[in-house]
C-alpha atoms as a PDB file:
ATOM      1  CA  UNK A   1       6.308  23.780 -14.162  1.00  0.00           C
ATOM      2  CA  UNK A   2       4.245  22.186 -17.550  1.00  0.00           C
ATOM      3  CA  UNK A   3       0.227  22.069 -16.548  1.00  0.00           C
ATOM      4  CA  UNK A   4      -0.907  18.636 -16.347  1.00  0.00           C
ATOM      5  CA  UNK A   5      -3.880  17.400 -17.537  1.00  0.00           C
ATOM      6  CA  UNK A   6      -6.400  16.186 -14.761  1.00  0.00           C
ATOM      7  CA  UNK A   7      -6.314  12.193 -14.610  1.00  0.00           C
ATOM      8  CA  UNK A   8      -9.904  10.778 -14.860  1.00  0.00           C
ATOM      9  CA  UNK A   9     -11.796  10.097 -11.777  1.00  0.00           C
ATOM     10  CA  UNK A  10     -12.134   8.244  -9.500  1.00  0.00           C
ATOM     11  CA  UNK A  11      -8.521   8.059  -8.437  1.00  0.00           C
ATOM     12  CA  UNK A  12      -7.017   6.940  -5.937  1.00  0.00           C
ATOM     13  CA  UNK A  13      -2.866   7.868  -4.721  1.00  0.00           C
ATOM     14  CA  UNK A  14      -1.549   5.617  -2.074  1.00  0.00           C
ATOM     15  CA  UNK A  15       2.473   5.598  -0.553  1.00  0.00           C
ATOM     16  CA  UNK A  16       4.545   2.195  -2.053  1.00  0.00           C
ATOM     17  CA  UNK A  17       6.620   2.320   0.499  1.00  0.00           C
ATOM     18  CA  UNK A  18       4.884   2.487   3.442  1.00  0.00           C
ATOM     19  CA  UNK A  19       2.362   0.018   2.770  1.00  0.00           C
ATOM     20  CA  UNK A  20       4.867  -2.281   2.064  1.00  0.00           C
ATOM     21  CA  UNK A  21       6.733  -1.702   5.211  1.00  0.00           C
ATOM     22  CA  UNK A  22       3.385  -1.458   7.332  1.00  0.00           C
ATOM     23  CA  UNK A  23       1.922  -4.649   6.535  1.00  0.00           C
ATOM     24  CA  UNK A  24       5.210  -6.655   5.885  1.00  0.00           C
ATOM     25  CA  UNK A  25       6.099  -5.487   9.778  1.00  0.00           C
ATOM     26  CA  UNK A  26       2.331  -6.278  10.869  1.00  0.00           C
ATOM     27  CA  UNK A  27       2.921  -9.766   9.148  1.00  0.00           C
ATOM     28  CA  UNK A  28       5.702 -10.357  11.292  1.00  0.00           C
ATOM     29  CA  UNK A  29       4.479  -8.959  14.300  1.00  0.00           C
ATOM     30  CA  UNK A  30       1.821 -11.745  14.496  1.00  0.00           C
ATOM     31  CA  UNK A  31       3.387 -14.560  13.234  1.00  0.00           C
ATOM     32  CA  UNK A  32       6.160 -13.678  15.442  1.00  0.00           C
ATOM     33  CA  UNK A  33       3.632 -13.489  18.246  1.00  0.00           C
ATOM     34  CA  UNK A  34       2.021 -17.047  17.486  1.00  0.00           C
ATOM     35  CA  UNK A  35       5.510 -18.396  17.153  1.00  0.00           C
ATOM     36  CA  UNK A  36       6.381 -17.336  20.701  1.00  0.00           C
ATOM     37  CA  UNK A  37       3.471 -18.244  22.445  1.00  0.00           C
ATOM     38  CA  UNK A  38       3.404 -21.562  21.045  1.00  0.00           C
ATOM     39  CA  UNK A  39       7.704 -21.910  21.964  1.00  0.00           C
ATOM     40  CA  UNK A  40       7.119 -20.406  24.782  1.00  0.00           C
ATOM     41  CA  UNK A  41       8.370 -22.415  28.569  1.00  0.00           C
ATOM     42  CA  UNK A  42       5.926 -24.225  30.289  1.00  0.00           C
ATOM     43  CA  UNK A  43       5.872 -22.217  32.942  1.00  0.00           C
ATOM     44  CA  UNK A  44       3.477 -19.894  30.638  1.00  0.00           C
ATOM     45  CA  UNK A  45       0.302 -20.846  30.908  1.00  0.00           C
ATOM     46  CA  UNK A  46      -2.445 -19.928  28.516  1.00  0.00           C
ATOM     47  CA  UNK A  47      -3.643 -16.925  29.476  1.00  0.00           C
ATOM     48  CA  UNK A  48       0.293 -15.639  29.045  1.00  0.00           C
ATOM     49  CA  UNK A  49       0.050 -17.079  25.533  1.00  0.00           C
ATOM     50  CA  UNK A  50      -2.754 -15.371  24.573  1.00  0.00           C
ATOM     51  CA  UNK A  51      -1.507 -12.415  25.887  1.00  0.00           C
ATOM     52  CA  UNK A  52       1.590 -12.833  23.312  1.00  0.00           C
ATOM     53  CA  UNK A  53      -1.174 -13.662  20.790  1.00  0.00           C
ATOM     54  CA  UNK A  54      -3.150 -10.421  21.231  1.00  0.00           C
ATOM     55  CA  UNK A  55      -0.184  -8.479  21.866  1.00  0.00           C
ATOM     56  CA  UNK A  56       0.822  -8.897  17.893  1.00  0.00           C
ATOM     57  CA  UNK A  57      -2.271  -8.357  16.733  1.00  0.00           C
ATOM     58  CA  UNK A  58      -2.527  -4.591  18.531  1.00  0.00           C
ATOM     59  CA  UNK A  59       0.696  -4.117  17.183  1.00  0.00           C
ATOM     60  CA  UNK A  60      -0.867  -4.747  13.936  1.00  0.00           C
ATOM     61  CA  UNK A  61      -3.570  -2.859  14.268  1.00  0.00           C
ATOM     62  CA  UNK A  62      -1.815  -0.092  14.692  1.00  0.00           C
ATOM     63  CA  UNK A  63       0.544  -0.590  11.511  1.00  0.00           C
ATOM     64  CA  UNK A  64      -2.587  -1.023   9.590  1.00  0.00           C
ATOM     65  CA  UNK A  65      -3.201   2.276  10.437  1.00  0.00           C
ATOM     66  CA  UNK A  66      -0.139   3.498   8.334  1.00  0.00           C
ATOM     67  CA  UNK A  67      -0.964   1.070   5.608  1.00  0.00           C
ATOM     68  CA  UNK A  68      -4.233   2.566   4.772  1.00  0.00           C
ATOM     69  CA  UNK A  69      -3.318   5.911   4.226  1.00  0.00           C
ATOM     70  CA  UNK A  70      -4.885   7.046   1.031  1.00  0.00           C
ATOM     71  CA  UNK A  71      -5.913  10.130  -1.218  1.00  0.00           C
ATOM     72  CA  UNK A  72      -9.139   9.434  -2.980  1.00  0.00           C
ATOM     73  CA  UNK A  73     -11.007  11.909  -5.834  1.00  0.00           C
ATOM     74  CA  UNK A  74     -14.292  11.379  -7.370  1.00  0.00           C
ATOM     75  CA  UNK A  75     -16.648  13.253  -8.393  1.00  0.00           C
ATOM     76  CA  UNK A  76     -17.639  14.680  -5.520  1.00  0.00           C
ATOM     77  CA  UNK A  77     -14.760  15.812  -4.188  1.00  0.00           C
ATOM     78  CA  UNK A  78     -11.915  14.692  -2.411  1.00  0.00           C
ATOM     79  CA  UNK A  79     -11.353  11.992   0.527  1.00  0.00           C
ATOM     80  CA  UNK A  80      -7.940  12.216   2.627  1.00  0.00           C
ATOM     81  CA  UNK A  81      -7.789   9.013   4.786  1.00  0.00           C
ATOM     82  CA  UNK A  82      -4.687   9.702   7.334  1.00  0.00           C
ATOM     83  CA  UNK A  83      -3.581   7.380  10.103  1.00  0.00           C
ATOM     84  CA  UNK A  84      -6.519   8.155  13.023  1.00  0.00           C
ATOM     85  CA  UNK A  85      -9.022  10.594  10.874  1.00  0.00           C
ATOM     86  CA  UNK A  86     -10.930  10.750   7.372  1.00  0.00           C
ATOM     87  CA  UNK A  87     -11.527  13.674   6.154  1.00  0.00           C
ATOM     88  CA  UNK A  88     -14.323  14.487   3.070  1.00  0.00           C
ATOM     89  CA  UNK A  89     -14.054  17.655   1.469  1.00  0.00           C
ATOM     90  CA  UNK A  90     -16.239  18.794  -1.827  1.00  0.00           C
ATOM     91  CA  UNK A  91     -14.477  20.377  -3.986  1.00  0.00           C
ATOM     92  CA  UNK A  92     -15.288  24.072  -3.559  1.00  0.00           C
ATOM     93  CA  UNK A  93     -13.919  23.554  -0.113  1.00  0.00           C
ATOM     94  CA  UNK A  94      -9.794  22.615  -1.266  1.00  0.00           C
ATOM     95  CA  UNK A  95      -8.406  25.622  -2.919  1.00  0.00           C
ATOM     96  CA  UNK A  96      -5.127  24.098  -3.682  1.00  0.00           C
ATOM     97  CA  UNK A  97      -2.805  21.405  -3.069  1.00  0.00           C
ATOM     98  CA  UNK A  98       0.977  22.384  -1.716  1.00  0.00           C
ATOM     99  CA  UNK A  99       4.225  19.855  -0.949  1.00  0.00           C
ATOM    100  CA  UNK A 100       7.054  21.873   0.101  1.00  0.00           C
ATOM    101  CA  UNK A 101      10.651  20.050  -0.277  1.00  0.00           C
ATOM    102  CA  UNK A 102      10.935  18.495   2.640  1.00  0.00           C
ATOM    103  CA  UNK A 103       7.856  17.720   4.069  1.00  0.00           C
ATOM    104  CA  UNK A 104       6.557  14.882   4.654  1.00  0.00           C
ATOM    105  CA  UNK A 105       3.156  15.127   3.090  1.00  0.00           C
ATOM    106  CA  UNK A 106       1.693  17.753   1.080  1.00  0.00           C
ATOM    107  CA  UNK A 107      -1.460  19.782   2.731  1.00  0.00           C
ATOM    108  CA  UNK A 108      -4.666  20.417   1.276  1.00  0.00           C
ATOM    109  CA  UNK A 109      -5.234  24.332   1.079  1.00  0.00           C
ATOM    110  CA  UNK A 110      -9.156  24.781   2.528  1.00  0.00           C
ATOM    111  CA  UNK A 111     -11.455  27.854   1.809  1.00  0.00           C
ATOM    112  CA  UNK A 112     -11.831  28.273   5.679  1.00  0.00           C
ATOM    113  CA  UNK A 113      -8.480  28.823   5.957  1.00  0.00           C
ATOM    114  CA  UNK A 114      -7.128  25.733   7.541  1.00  0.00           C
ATOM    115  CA  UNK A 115      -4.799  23.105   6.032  1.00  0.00           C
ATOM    116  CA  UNK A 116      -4.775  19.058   6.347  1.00  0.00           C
ATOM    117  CA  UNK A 117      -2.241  17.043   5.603  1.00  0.00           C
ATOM    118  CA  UNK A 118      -2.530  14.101   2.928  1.00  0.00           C
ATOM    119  CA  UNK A 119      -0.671  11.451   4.328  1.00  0.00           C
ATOM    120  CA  UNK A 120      -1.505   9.393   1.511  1.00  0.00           C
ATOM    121  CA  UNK A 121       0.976  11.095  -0.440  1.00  0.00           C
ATOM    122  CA  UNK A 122       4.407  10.585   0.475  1.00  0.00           C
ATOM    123  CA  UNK A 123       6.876  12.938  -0.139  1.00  0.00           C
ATOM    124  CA  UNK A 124       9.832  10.874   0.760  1.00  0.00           C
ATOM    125  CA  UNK A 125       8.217   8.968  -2.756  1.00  0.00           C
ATOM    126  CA  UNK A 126       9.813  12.184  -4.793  1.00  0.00           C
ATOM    127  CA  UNK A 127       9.076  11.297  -8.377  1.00  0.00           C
ATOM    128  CA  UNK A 128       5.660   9.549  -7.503  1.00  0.00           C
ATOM    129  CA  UNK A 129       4.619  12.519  -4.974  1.00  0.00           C
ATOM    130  CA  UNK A 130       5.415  15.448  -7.154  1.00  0.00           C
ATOM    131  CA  UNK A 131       3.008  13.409 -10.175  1.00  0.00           C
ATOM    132  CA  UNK A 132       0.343  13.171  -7.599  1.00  0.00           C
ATOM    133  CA  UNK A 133       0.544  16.360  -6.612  1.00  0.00           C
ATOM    134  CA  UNK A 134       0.182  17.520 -10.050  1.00  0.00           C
ATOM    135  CA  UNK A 135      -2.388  15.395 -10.360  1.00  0.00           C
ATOM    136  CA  UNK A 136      -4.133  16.784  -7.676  1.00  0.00           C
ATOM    137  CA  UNK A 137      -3.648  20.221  -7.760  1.00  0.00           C
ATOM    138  CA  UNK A 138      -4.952  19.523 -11.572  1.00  0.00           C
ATOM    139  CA  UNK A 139      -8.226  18.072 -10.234  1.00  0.00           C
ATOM    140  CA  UNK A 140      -8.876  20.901  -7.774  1.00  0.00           C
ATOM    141  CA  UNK A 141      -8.194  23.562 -10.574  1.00  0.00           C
ATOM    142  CA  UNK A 142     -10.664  22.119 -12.860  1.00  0.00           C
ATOM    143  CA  UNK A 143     -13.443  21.214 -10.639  1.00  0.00           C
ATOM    144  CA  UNK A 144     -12.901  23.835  -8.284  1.00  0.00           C
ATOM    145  CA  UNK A 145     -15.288  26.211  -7.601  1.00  0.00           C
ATOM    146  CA  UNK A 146     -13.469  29.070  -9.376  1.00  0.00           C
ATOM    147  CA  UNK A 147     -10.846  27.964 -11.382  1.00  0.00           C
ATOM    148  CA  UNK A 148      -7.571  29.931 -12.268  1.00  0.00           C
ATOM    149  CA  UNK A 149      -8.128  31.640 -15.160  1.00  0.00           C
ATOM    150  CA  UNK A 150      -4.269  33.026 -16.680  1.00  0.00           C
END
């Protein structure tokens, strides 16, 4: 595989697809919800209608959750924001970056020998995912604490 050069930070990677899906679906969750409560019988009284209302929204909420999955690098290191936790890492802390066909997500190699998934990279995305996680991997190489040296 070529060696690609590190892209210039910050950067940020972010899924298409499921950002488009998440909020397009939240969208319709709550309109759909206002829609119904305001259609709905009679025999619904307001508390049932805001109910409906509120509903939608935590429906929402929780689709916003998918929508702001992100990987962000700076020069400090890296941020992986996943569905319910953020992570920080410096970079001495990431040794390397690793999406096995298949998987969902690539994981973030860490020098205490535990992994974290980037959700913010999508490997359903192929073409996009495999960039970013040459990007990536890139990054962690050069600002690494000890850099391969071949």
């Amino acid at each position: 595989m070529a060696e690609v050069p590190p892209p210039p930070l910050p950067v940020i990677w972010r899924p298409r697809q499921a950002r488009v899906i998440a909020y397009a679906m939240a969208a319709v969750m709550v309109v759909g919800s206002v829609i119904l409560a305001v259609i709905l019988p009679e025999q619904f009284h307001l508390p049932d209608r805001i109910g409906m209302v509120l509903f939608g929204c935590a429906v929402a909420a929780v689709l916003h959750l998918l929508g702001r999955l992100r990987v962000e690098a700076d020069e400090r290191g890296i941020k992986v924001v996943n569905a319910l936790r953020t992570h920080r890492f410096e970079w001495a802390q990431v040794l390397d970056v690793n999406l096995v066909e298949g998987d969902p997500w690539p994981k973030l190699d860490l020098a205490d020998g535990h992994s974290v998934g980037a959700m913010g990279i999508q490997g359903a995305e192929k073409a996009r995912s495999r960039k970013a996680v040459s990007e990536l991997r890139a990054l962690i190489h050069a600002h690494g604490e000890a850099p391969d040296r071949d």
